[in-house]
C-alpha atoms as a PDB file:
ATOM      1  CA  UNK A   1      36.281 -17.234 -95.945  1.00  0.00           C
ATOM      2  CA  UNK A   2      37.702 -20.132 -94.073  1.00  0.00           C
ATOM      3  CA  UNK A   3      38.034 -23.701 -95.001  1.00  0.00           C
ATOM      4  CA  UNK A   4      38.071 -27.028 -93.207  1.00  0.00           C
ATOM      5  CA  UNK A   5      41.983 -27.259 -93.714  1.00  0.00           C
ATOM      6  CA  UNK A   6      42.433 -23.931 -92.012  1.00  0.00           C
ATOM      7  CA  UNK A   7      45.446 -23.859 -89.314  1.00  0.00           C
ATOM      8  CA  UNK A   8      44.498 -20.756 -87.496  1.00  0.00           C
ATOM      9  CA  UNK A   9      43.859 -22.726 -84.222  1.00  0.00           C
ATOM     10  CA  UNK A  10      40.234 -23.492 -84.738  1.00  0.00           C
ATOM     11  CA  UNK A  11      39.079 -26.874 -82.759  1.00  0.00           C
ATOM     12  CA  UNK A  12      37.871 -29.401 -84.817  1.00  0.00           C
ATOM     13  CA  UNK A  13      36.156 -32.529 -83.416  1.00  0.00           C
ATOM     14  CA  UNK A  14      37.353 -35.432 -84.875  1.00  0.00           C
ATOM     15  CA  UNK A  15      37.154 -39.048 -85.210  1.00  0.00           C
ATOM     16  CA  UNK A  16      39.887 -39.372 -82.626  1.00  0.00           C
ATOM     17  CA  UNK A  17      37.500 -36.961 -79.916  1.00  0.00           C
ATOM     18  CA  UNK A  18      34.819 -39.005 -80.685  1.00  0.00           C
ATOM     19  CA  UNK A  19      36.684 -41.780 -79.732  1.00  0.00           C
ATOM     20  CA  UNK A  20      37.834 -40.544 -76.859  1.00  0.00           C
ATOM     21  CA  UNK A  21      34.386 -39.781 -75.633  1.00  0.00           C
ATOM     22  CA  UNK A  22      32.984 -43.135 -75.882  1.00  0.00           C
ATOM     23  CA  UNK A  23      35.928 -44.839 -74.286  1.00  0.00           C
ATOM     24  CA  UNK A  24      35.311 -42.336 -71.242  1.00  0.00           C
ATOM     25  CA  UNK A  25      31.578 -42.735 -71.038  1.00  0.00           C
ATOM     26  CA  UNK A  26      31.593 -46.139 -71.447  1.00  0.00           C
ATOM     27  CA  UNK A  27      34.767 -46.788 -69.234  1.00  0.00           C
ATOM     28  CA  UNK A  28      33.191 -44.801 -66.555  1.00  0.00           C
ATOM     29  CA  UNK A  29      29.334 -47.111 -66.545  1.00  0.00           C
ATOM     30  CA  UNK A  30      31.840 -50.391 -66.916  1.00  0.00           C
ATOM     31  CA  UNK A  31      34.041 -48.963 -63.569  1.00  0.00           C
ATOM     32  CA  UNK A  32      30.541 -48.444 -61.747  1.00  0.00           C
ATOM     33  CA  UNK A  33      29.336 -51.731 -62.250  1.00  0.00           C
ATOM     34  CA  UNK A  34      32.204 -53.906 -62.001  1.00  0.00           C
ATOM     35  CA  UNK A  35      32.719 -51.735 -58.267  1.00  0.00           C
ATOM     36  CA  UNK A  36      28.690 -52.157 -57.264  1.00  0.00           C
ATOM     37  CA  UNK A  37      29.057 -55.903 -58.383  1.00  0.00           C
ATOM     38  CA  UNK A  38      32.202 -56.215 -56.001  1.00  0.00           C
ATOM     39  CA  UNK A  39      30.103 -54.992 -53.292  1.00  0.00           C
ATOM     40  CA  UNK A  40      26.688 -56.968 -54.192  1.00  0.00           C
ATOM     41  CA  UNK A  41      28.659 -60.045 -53.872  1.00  0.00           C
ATOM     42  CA  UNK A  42      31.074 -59.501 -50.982  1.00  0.00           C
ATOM     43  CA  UNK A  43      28.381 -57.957 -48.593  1.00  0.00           C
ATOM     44  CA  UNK A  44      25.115 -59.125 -49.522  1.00  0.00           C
ATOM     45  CA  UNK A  45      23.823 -61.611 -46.816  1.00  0.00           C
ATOM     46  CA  UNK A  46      19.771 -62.057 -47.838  1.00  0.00           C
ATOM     47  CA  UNK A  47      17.942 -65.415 -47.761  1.00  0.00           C
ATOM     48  CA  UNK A  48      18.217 -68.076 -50.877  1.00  0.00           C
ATOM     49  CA  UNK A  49      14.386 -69.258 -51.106  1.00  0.00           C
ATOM     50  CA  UNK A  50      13.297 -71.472 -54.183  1.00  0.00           C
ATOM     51  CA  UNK A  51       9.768 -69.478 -54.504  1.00  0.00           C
ATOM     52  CA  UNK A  52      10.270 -65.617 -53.219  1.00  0.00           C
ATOM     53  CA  UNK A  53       6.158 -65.272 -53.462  1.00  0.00           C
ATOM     54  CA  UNK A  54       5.613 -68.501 -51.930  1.00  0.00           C
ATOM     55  CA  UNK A  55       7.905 -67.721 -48.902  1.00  0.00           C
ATOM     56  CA  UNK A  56       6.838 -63.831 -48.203  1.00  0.00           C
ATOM     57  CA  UNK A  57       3.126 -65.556 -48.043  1.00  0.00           C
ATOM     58  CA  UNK A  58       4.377 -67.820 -45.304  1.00  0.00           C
ATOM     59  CA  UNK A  59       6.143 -65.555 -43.314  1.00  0.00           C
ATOM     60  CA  UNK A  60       3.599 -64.749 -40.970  1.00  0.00           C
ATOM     61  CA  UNK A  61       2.813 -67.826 -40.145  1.00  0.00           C
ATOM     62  CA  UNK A  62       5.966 -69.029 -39.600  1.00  0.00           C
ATOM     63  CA  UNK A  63       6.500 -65.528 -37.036  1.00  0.00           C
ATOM     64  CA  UNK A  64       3.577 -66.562 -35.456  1.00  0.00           C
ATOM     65  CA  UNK A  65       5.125 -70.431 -35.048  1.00  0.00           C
ATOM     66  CA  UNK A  66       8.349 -69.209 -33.655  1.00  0.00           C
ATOM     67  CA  UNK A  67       6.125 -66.951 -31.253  1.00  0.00           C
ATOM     68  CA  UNK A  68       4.884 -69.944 -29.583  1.00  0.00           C
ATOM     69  CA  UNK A  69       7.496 -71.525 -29.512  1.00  0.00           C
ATOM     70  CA  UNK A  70       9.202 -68.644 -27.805  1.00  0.00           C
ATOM     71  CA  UNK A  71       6.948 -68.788 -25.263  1.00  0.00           C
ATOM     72  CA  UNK A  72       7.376 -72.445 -23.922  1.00  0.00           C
ATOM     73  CA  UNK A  73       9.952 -70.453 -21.826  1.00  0.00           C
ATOM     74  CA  UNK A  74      12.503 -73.198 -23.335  1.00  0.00           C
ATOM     75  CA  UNK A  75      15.731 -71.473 -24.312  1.00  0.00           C
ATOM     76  CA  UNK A  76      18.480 -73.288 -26.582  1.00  0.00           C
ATOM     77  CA  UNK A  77      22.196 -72.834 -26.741  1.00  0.00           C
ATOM     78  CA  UNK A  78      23.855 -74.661 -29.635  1.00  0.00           C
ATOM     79  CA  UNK A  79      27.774 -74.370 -30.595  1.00  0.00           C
ATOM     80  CA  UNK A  80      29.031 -75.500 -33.206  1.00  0.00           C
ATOM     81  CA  UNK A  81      32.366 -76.025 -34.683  1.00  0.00           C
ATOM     82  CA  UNK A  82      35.083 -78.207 -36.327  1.00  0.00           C
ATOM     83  CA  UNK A  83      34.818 -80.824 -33.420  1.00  0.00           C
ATOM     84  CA  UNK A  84      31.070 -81.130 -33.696  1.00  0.00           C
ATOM     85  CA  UNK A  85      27.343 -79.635 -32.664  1.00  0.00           C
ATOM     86  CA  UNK A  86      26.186 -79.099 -29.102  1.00  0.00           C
ATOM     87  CA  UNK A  87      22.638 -77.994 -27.909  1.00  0.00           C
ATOM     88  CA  UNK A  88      21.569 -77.405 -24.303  1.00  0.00           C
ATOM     89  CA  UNK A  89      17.993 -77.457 -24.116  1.00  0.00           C
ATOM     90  CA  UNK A  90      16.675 -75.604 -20.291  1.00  0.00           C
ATOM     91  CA  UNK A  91      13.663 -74.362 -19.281  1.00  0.00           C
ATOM     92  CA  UNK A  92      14.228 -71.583 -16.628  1.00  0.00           C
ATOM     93  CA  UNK A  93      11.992 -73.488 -13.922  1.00  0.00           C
ATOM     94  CA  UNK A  94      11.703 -76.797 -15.110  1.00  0.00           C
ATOM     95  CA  UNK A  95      15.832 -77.237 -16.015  1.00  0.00           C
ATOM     96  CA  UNK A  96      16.928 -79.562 -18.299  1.00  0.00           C
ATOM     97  CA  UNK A  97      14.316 -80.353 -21.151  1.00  0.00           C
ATOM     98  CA  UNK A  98      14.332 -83.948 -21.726  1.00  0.00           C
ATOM     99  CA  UNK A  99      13.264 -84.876 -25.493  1.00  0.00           C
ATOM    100  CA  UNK A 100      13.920 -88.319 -27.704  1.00  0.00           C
ATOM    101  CA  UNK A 101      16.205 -85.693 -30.674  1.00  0.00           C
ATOM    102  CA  UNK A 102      16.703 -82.573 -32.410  1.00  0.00           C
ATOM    103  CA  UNK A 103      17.290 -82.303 -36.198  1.00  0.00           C
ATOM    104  CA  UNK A 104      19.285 -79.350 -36.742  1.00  0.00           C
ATOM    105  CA  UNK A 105      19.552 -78.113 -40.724  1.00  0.00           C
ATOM    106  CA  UNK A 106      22.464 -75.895 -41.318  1.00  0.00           C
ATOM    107  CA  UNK A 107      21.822 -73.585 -44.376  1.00  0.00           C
ATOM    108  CA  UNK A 108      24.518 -71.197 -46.031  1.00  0.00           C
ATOM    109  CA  UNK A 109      22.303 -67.449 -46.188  1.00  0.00           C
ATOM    110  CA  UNK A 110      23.546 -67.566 -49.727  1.00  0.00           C
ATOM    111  CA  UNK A 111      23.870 -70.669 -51.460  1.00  0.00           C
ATOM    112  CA  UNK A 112      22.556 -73.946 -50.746  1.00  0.00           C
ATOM    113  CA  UNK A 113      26.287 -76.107 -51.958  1.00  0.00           C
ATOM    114  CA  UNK A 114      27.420 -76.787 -48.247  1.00  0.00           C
ATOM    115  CA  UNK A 115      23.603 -76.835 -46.590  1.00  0.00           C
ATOM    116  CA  UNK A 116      22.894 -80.317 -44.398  1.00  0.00           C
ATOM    117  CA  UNK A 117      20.880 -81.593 -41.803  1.00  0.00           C
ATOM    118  CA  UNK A 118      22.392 -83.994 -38.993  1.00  0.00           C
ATOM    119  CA  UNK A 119      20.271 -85.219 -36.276  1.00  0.00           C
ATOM    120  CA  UNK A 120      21.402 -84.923 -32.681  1.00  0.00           C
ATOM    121  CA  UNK A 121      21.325 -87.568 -30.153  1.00  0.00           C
ATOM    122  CA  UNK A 122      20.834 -86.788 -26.308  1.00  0.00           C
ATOM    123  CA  UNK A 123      23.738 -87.330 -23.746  1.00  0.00           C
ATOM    124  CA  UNK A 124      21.424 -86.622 -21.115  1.00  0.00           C
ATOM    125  CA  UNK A 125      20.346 -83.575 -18.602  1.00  0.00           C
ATOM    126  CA  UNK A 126      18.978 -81.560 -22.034  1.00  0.00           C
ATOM    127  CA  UNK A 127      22.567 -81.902 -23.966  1.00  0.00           C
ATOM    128  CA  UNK A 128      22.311 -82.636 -27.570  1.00  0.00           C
ATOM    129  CA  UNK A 129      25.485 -84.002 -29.725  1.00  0.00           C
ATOM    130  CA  UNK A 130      27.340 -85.341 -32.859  1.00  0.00           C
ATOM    131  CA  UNK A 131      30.208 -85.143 -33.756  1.00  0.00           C
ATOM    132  CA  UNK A 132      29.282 -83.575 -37.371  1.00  0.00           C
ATOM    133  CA  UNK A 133      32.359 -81.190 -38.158  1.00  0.00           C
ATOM    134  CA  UNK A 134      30.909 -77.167 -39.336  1.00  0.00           C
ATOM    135  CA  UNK A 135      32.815 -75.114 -41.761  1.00  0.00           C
ATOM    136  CA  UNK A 136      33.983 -71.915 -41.051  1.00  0.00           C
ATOM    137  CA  UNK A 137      31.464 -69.114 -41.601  1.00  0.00           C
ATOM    138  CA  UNK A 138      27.542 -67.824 -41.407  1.00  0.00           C
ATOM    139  CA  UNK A 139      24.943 -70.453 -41.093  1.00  0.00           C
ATOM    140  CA  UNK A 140      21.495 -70.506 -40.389  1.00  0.00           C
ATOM    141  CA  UNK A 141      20.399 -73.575 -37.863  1.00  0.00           C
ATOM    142  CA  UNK A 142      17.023 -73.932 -37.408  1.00  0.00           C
ATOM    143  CA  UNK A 143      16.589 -76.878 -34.743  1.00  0.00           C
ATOM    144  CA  UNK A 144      13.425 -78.784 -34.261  1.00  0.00           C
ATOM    145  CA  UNK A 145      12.937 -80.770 -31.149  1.00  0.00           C
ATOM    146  CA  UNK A 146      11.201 -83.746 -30.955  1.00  0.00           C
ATOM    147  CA  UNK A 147       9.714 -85.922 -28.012  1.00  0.00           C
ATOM    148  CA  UNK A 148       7.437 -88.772 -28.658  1.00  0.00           C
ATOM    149  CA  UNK A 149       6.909 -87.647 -32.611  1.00  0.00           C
ATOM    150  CA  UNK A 150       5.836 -84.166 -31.162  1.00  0.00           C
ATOM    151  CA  UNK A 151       7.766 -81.061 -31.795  1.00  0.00           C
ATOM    152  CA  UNK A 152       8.474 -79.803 -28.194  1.00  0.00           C
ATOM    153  CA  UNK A 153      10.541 -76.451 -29.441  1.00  0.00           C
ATOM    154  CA  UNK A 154      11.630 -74.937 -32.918  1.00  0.00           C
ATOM    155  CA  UNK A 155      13.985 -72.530 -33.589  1.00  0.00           C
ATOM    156  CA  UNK A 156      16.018 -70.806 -36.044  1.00  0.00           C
ATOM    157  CA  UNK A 157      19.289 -69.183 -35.010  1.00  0.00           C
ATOM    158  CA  UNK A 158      22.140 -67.333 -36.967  1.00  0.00           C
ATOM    159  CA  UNK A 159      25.336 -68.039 -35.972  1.00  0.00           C
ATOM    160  CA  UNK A 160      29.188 -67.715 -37.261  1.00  0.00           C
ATOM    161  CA  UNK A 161      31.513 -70.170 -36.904  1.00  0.00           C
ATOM    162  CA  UNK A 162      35.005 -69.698 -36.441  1.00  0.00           C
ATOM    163  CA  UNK A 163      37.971 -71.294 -38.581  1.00  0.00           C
ATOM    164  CA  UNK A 164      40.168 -73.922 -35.679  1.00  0.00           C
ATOM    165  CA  UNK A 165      42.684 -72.431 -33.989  1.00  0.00           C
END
C-alpha cells in the first residue's frame, strides 16, 4: 500500500498545476483577444450610421438616387487637401456644368469627431472652391449640386488625402 506522501516518483497534481493551467488557458483567450482587437481597430473601415435598420431600409433608394444621377452623364472631379477643396463639374458633350453651389460633407468612415460640411462657391467654367483646409486621411464626400434650389447632380466619393509635403 502506498500513501499520498510516497516519493517513488508518482505525479501528483497540485495546487501549483492547477495554477499553472488557468494562467495558460486564460493567458492564451486574453492573447487572442487583445491581438483580434488590434486588428478590429486598425483595419476596420465600415460606415458609422446612427440607426443600422433605418439605413439598410434606405439603401435602395438611395442606389437607385445615385443611379440617376449617374446617368445625367455629369462626371465630378474633386481634390482636396491642406490648401483647400476643388470640384470640376463637365458633362462629356455639354462641357462645363454651370450651377449656383455645391455643399460637399466630409465624413470620417469611422467616427463622426472631424466630419463637416463647407459649401463651395463657383470660379467659373464648372470649377468649384474654398479654401477649407482637409486633414490627412479617408473621407467620404458626398457633394450635392445645386442650381436654382434644384439638385442638378449628387454624389458620394471616397477619397484619401495625403499629409503636405
Amino acid at each position: 500500500m502506498t500513501t499520498a506522501n510516497s516519493t517513488d516518483g508518482e505525479f501528483r497534481f497540485t495546487g501549483k498545476h492547477f495554477l499553472a493551467i488557468l494562467i495558460a488557458f486564460f493567458g492564451t483567450v486574453i492573447g487572442v483577444n487583445l491581438v483580434m482587437a488590434h486588428y478590429a481597430t486598425s483595419s476596420w473601415s465600415g460606415l458609422v450610421a446612427d440607426d443600422t435598420f433605418v439605413a439598410s431600409q434606405q439603401f435602395n433608394k438611395k442606389a437607385e438616387h445615385m443611379r440617376e444621377m449617374a446617368a445625367t452623364g455629369i462626371r465630378g472631379e474633386l481634390t482636396a487637401n491642406h490648401e483647400g477643396i476643388r470640384y470640376q463639374l463637365t458633362h462629356p458633350e455639354k462641357g462645363p456644368v454651370a450651377a449656383d453651389q455645391v455643399m460637399a460633407e466630409f465624413h470620417r468612415p469611422v467616427g463622426t469627431k472631424q466630419d463637416f460640411s463647407v459649401m463651395l462657391t463657383p470660379e467659373g467654367n464648372g470649377m468649384f472652391v474654398t479654401d477649407h483646409a482637409v486633414l490627412p486621411g479617408e473621407w467620404i464626400v458626398d457633394l450635392k449640386t445645386t442650381d436654382k434650389g434644384e439638385v442638378i447632380y449628387h454624389e458620394a466619393i471616397r477619397v484619401h488625402v495625403f499629409a503636405n509635403r
